[in-house]
C-alpha atoms as a PDB file:
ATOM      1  CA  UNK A   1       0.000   0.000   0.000  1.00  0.00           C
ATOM      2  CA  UNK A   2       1.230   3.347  -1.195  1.00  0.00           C
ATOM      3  CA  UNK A   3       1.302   6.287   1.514  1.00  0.00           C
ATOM      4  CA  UNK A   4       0.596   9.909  -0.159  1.00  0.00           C
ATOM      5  CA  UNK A   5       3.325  12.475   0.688  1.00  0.00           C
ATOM      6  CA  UNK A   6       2.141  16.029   1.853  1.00  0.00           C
ATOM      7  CA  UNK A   7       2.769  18.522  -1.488  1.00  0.00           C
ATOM      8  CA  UNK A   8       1.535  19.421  -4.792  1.00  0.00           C
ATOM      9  CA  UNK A   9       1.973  17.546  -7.684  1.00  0.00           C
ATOM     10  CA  UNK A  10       3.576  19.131 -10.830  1.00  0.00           C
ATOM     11  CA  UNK A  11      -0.066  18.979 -12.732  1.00  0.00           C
ATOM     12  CA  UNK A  12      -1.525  21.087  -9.593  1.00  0.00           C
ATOM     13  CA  UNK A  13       1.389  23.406  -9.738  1.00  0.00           C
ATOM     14  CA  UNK A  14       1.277  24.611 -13.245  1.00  0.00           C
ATOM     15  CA  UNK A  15      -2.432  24.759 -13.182  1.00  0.00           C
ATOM     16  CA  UNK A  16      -2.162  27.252 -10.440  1.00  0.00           C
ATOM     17  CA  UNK A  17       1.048  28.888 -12.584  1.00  0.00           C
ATOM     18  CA  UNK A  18      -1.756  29.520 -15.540  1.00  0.00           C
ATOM     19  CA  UNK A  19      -4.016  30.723 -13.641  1.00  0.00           C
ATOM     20  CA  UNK A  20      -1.999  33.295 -12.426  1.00  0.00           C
ATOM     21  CA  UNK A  21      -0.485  34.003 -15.580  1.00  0.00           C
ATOM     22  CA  UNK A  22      -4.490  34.741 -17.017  1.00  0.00           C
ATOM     23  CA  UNK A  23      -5.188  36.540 -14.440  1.00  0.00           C
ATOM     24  CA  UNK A  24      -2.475  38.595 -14.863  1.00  0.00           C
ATOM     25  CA  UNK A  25      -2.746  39.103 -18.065  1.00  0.00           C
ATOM     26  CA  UNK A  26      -5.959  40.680 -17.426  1.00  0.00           C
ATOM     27  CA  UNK A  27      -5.136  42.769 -14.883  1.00  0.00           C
ATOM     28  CA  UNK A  28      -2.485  44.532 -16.706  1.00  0.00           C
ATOM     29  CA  UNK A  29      -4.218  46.760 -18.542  1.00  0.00           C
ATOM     30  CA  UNK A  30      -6.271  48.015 -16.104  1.00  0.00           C
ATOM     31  CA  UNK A  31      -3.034  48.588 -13.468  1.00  0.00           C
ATOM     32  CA  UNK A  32      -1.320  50.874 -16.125  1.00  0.00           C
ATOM     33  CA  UNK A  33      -5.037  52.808 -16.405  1.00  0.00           C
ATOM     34  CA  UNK A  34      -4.498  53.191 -12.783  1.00  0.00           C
ATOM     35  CA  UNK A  35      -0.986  54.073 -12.575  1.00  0.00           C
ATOM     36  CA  UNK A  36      -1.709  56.633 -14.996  1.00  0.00           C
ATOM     37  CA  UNK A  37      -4.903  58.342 -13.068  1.00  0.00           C
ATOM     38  CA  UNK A  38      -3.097  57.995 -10.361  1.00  0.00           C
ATOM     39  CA  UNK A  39       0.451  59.536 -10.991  1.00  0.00           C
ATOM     40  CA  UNK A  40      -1.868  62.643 -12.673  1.00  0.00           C
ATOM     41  CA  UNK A  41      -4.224  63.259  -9.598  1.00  0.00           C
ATOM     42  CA  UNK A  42      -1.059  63.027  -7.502  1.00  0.00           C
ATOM     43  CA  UNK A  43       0.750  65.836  -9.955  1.00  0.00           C
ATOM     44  CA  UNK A  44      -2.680  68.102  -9.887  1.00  0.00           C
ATOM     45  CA  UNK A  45      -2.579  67.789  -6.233  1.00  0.00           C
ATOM     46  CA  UNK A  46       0.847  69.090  -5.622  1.00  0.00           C
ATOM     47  CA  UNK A  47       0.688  71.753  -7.961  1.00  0.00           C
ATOM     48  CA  UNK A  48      -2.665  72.765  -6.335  1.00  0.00           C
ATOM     49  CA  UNK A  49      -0.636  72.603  -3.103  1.00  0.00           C
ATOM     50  CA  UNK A  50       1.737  74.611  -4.191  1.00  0.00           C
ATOM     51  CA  UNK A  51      -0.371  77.520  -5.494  1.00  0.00           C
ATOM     52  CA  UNK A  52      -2.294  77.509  -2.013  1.00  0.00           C
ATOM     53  CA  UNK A  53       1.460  77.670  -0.260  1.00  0.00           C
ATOM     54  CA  UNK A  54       2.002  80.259  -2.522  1.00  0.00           C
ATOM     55  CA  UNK A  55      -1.454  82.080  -0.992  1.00  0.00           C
ATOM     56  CA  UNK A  56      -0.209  81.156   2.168  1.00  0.00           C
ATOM     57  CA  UNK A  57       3.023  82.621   2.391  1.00  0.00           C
ATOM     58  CA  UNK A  58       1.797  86.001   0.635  1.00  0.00           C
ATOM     59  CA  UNK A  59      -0.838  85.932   3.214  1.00  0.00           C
ATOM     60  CA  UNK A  60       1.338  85.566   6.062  1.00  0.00           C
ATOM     61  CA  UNK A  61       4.249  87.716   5.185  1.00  0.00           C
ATOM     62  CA  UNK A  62       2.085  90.538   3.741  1.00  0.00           C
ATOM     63  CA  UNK A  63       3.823  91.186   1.045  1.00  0.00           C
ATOM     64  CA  UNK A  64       3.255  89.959  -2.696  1.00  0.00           C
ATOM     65  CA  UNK A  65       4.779  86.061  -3.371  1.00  0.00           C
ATOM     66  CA  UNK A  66       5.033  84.392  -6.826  1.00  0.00           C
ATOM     67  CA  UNK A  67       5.349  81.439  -8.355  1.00  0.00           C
ATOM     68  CA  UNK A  68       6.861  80.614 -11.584  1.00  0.00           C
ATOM     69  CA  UNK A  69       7.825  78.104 -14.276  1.00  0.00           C
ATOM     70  CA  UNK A  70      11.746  77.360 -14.257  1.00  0.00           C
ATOM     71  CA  UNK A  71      13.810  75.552 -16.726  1.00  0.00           C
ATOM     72  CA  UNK A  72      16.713  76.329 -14.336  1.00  0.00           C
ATOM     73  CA  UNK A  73      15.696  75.085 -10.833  1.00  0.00           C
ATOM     74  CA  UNK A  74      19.113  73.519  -8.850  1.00  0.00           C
ATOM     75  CA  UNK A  75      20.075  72.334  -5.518  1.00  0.00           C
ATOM     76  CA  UNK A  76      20.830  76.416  -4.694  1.00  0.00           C
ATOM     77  CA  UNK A  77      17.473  77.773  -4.689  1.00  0.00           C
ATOM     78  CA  UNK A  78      17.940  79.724  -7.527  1.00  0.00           C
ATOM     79  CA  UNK A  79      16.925  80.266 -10.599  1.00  0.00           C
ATOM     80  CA  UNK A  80      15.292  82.185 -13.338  1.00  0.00           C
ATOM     81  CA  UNK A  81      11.602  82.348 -14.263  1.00  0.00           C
ATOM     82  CA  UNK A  82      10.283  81.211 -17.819  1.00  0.00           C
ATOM     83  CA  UNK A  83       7.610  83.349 -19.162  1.00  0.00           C
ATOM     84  CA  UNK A  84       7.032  82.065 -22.577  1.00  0.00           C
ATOM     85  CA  UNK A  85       4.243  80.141 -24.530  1.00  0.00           C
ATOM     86  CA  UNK A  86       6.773  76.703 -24.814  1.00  0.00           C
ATOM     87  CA  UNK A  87       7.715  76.343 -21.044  1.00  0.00           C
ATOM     88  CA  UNK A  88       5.262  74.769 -18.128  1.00  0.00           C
ATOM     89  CA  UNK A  89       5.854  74.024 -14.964  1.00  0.00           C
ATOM     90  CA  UNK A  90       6.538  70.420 -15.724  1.00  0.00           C
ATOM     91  CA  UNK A  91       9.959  71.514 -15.384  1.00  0.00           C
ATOM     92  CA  UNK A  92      10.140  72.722 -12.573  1.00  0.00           C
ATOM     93  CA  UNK A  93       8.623  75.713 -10.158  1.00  0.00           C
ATOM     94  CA  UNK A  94      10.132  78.159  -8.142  1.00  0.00           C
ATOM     95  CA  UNK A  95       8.145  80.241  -5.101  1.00  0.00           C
ATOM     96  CA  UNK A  96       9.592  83.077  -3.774  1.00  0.00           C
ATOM     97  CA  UNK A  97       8.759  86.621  -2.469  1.00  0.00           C
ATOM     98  CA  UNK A  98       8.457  89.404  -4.857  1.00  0.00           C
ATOM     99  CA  UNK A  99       8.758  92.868  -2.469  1.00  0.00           C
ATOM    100  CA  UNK A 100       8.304  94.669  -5.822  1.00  0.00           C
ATOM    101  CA  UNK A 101       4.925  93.132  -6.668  1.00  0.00           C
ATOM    102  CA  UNK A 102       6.133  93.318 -10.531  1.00  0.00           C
ATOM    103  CA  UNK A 103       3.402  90.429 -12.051  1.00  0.00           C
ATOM    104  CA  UNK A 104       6.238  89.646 -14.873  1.00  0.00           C
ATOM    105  CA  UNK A 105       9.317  89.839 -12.139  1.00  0.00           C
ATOM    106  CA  UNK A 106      11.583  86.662 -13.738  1.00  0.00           C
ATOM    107  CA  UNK A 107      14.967  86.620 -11.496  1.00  0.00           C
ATOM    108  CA  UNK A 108      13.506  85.944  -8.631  1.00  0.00           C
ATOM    109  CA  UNK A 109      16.611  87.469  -6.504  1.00  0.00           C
ATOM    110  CA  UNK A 110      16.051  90.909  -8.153  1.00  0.00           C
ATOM    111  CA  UNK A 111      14.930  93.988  -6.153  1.00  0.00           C
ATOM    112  CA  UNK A 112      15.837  91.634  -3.098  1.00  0.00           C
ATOM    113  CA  UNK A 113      13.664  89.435  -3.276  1.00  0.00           C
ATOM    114  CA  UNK A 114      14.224  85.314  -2.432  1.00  0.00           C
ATOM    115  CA  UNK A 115      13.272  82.149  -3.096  1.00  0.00           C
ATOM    116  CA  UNK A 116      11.387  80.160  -0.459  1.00  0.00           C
ATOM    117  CA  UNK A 117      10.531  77.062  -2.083  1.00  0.00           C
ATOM    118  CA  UNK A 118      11.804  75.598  -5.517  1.00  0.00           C
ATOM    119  CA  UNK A 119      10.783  72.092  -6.855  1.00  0.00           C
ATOM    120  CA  UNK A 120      12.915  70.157  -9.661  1.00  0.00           C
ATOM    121  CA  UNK A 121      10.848  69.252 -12.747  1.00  0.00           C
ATOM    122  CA  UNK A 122       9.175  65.881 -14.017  1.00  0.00           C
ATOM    123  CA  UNK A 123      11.701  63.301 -15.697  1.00  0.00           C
ATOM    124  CA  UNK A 124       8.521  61.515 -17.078  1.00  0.00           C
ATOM    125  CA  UNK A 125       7.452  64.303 -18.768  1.00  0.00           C
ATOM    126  CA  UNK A 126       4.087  64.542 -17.385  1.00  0.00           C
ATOM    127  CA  UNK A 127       2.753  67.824 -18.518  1.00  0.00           C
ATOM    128  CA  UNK A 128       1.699  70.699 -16.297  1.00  0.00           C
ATOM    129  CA  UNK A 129       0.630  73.461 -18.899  1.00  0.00           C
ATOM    130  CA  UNK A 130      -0.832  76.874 -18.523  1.00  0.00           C
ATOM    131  CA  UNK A 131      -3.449  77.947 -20.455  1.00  0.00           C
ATOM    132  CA  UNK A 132      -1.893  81.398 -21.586  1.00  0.00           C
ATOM    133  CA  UNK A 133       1.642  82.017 -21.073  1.00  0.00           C
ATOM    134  CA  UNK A 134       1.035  84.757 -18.930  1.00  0.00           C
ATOM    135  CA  UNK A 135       0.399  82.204 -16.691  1.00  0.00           C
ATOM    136  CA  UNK A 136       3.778  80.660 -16.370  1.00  0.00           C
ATOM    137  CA  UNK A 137       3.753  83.886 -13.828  1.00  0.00           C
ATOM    138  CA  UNK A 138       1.023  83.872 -10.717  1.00  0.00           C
ATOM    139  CA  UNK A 139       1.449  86.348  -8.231  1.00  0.00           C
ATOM    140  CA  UNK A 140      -0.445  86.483  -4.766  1.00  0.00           C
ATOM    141  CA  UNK A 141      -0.541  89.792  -3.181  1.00  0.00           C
ATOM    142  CA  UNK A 142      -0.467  90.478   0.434  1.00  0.00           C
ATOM    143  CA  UNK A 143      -4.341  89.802   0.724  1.00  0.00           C
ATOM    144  CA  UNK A 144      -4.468  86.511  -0.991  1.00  0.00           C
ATOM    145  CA  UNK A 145      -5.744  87.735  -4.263  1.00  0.00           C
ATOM    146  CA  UNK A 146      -3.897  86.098  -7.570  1.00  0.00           C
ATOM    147  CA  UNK A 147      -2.898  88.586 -10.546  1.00  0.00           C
ATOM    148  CA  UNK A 148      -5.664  87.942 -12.356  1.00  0.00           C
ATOM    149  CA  UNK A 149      -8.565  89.166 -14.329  1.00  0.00           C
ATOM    150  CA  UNK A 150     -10.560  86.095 -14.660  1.00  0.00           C
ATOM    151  CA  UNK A 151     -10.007  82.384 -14.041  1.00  0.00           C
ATOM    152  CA  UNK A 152      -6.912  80.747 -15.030  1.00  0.00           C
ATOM    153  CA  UNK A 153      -5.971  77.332 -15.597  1.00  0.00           C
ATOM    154  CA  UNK A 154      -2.874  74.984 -15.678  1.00  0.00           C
ATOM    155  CA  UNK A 155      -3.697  71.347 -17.946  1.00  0.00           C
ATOM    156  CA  UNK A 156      -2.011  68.368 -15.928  1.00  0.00           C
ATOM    157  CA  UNK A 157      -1.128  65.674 -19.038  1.00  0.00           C
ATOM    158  CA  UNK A 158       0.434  62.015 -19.180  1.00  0.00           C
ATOM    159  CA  UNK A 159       3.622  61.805 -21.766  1.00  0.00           C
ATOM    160  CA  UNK A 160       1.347  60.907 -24.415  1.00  0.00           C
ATOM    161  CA  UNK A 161      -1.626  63.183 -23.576  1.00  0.00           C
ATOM    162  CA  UNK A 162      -4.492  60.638 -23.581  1.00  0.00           C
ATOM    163  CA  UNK A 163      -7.276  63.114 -22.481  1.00  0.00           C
ATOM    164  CA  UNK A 164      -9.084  60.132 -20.259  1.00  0.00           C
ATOM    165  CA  UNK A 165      -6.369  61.212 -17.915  1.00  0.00           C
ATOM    166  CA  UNK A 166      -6.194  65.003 -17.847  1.00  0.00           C
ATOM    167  CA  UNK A 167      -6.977  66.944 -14.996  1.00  0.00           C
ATOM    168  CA  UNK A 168      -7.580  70.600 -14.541  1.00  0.00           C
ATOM    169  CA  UNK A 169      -6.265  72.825 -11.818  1.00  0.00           C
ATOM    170  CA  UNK A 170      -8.464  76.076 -12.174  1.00  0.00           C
ATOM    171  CA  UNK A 171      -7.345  79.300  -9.909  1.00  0.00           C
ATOM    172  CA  UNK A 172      -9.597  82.433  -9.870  1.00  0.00           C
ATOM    173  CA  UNK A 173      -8.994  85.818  -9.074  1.00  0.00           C
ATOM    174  CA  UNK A 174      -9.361  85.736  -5.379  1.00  0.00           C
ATOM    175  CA  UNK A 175      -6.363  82.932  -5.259  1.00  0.00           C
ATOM    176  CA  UNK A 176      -8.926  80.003  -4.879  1.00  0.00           C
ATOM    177  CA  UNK A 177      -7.307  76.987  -6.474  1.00  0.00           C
ATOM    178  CA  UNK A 178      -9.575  73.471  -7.237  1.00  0.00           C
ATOM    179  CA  UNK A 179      -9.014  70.532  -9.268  1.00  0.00           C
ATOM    180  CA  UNK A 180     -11.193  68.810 -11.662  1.00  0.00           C
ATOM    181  CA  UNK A 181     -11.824  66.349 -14.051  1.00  0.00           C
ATOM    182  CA  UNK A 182     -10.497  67.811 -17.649  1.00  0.00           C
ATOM    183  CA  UNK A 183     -12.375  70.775 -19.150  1.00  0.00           C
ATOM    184  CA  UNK A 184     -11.306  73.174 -21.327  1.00  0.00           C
ATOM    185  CA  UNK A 185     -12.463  76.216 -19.427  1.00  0.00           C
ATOM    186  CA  UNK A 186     -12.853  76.448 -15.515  1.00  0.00           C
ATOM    187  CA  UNK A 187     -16.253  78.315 -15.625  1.00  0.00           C
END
């Protein structure tokens, strides 16, 4: 009489193995849909943070406080201030305290002012675009109000732009900033 040995045979192992590998196989479509959603609300959510820091800071050191696209953020806390049409803030952002209250003020150290927070850009090129360039410029000033005339807004992007995963961070004129689901306007 033959006595069965605790285990799995090899015919239960690679039927579990295939399983797996189906199930898998479905799931990975659906994990990169995620991924993506995910890595975009998480990008809409800092820059949203940043523009209410932004607020913040102008808020509580009553005087004016920008923040600005940079193609040359470092590990110094300087750098310079992009203001064109082609630059977002995917590469990077600087924050810093604008005693002049000049809207298009681009070296942030200029007229004494200083740079309180800067942030390094995205390597994965997820896009963070304004919707005018005037934009790549937001000033608060020492009540909280941004420098605009009307509501603005920044498009978040994946590298490829699929618009299933674009989000929209809308700011209006009193320095309110929100997030939503991709439109083209914020009204």
């Amino acid at each position: 009489m033959r006595r069965s040995s605790p285990g799995f045979t090899l015919i239960e192992l690679l039927t579990v193995i295939a399983i797996v590998a189906i199930l898998a196989t479905l799931a990975a479509p659906g994990m990169q849909a995620f991924l993506l959603r995910n890595r975009v609300a998480s990008l809409s959510n800092e820059f949203t943070s940043a523009l209410q820091q932004t607020r913040a800071l102008a808020i509580s050191k009553n005087s004016c406080v920008s923040l600005c696209a940079s193609t040359t953020v470092d590990q110094t806390n300087t750098g310079v201030c992009a203001n064109t049409a082609t630059d977002d803030f995917q590469k990077g952002w600087l924050i810093f305290q604008n005693p002049e209250c000049d809207a298009a003020e681009t070296t942030p150290t200029d007229n004494g002012g200083v740079v309180l927070v800067s942030r390094t850009g995205e390597a994965n090129r997820y896009s963070i675009k304004p919707s005018v360039a005037a934009l790549s410029i937001v000033m608060f000033d020492p009540r909280g109000f941004a420098n605009l005339a009307a509501t603005g807004n920044f498009q978040i992007a994946t590298p490829n732009a699929d618009a299933d995963y674009r989000r929209t961070v809308c700011l209006d004129a009193a320095g309110r900033a929100t997030v939503r689901k991709y439109t083209a306007t914020c009204l």
